[in-house]
C-alpha atoms as a PDB file:
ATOM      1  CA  UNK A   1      72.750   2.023  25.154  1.00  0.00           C
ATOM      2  CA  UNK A   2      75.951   1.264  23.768  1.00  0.00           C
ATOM      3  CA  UNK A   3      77.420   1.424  20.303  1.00  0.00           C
ATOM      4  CA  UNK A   4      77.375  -2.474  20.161  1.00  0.00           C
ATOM      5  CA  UNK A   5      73.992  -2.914  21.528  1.00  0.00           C
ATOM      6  CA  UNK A   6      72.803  -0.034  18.486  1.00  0.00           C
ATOM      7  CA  UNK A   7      74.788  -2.104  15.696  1.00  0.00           C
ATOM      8  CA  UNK A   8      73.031  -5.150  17.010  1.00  0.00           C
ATOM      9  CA  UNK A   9      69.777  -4.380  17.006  1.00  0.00           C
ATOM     10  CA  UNK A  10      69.711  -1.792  13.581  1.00  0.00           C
ATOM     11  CA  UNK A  11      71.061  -5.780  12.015  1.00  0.00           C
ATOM     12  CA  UNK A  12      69.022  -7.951  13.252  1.00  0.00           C
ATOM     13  CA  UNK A  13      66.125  -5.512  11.820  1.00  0.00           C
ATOM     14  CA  UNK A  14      67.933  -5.358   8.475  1.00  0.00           C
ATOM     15  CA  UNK A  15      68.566  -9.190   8.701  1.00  0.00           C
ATOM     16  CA  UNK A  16      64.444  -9.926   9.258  1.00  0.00           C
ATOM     17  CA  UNK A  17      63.656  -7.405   6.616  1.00  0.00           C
ATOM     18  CA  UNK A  18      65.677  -9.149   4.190  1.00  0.00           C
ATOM     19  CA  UNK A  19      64.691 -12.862   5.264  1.00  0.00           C
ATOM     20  CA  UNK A  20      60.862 -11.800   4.941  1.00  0.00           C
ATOM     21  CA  UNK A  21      61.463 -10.209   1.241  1.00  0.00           C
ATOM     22  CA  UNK A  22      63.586 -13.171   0.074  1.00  0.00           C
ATOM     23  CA  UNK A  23      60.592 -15.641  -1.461  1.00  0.00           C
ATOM     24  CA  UNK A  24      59.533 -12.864  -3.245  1.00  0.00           C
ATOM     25  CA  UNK A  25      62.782 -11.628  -4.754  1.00  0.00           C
ATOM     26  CA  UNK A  26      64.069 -15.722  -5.279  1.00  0.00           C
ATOM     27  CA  UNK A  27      60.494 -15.883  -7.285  1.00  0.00           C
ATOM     28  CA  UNK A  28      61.140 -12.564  -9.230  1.00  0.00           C
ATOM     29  CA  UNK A  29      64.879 -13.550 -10.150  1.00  0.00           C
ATOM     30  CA  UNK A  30      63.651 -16.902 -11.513  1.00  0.00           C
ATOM     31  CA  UNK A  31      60.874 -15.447 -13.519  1.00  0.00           C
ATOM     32  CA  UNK A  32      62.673 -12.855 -14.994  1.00  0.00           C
ATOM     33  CA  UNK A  33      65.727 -15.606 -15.854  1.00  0.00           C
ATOM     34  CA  UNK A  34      63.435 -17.827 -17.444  1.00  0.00           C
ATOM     35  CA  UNK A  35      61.517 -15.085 -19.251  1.00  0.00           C
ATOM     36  CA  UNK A  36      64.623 -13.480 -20.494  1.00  0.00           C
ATOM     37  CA  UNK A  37      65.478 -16.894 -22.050  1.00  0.00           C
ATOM     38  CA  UNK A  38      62.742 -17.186 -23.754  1.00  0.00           C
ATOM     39  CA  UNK A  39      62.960 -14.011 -24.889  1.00  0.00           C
ATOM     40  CA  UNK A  40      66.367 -14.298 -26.255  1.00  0.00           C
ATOM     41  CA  UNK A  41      65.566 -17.613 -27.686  1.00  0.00           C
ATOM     42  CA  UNK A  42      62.456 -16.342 -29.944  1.00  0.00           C
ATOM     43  CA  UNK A  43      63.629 -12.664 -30.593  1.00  0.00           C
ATOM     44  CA  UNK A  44      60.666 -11.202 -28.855  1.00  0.00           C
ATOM     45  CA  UNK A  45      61.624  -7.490 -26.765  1.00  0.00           C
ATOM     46  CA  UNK A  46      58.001  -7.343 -26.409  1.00  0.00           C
ATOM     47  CA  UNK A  47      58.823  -4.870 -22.589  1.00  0.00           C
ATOM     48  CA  UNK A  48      55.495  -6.250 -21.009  1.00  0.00           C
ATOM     49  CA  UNK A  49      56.399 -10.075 -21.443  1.00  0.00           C
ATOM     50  CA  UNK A  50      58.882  -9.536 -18.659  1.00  0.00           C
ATOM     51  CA  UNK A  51      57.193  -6.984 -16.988  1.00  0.00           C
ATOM     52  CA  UNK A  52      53.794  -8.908 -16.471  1.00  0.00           C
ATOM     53  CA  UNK A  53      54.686 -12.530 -15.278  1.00  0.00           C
ATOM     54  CA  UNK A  54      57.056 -11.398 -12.882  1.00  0.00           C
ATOM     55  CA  UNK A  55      54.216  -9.001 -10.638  1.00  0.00           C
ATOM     56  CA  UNK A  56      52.078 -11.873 -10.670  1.00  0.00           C
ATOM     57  CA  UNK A  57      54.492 -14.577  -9.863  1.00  0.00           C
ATOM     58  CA  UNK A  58      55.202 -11.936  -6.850  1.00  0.00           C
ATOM     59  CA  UNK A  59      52.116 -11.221  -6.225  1.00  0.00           C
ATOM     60  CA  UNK A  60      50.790 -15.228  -5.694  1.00  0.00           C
ATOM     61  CA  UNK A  61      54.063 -15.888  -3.530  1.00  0.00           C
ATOM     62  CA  UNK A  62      53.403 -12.972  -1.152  1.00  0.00           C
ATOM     63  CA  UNK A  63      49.570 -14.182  -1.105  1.00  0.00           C
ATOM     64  CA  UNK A  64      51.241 -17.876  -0.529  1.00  0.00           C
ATOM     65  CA  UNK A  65      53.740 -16.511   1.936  1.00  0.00           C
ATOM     66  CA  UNK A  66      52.173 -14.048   4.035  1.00  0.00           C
ATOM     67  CA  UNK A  67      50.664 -16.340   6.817  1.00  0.00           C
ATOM     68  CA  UNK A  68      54.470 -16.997   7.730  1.00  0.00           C
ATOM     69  CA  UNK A  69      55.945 -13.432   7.521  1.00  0.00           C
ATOM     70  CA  UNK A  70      53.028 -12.325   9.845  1.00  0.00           C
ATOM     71  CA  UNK A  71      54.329 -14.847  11.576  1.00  0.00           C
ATOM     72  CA  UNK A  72      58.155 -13.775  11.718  1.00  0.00           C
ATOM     73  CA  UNK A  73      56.339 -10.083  11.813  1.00  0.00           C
ATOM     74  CA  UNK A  74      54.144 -10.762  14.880  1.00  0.00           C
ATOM     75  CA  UNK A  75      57.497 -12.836  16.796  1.00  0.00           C
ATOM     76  CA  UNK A  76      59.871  -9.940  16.001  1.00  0.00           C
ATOM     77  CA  UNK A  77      57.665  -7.293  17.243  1.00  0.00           C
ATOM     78  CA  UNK A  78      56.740  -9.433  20.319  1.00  0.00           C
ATOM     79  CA  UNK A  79      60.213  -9.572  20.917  1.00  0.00           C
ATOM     80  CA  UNK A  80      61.570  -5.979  21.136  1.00  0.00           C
ATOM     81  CA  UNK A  81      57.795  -5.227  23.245  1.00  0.00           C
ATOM     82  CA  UNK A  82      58.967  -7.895  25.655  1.00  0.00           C
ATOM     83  CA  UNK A  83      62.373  -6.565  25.818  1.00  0.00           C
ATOM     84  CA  UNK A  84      61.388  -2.724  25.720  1.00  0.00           C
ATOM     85  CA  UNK A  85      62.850  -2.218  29.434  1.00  0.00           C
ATOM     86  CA  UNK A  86      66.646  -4.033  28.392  1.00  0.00           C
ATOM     87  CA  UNK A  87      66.833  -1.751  25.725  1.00  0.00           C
ATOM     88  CA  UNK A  88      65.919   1.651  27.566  1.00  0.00           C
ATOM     89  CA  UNK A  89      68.291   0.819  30.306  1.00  0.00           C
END
């Protein structure tokens, strides 16, 4: 194995890990904007009005997305079993 092969391979993992968490963090970032508006527009620090609505936004996206990051999952997996002998070479 060389160094380039290592570097490869340790960011293509970090580049699918990333892809597969970004609905949920683009849902979380938008629901804690447009709480945090809200907030600051009607003077209510109530901790648990941003705390709530953002796990279940995250929650219903990663119940909407997970068919297709199984998906990515299952393909990414496939993919280093199929090309276990490259890498051992």
């Amino acid at each position: 194995m060389t160094p380039e092969f290592v570097v490869g391979f340790a960011r293509e993992a970090i580049e699918t890990a990333l892809f597969i968490a970004l609905p949920m963090l683009g849902v979380g970032l938008a629901v804690g904007v447009t709480v945090s508006i809200i907030q600051a527009a009607t003077q209510i620090q109530e901790i648990t009005l941003s705390f709530i609505p953002k796990i279940v936004s995250i929650f219903i996206t990663l119940l909407l997305a997970f068919p297709w990051i199984m998906d990515k999952l299952v393909s990414y997996t496939r993919e280093i079993f199929l090309n276990f002998p490259n890498y051992i070479r």
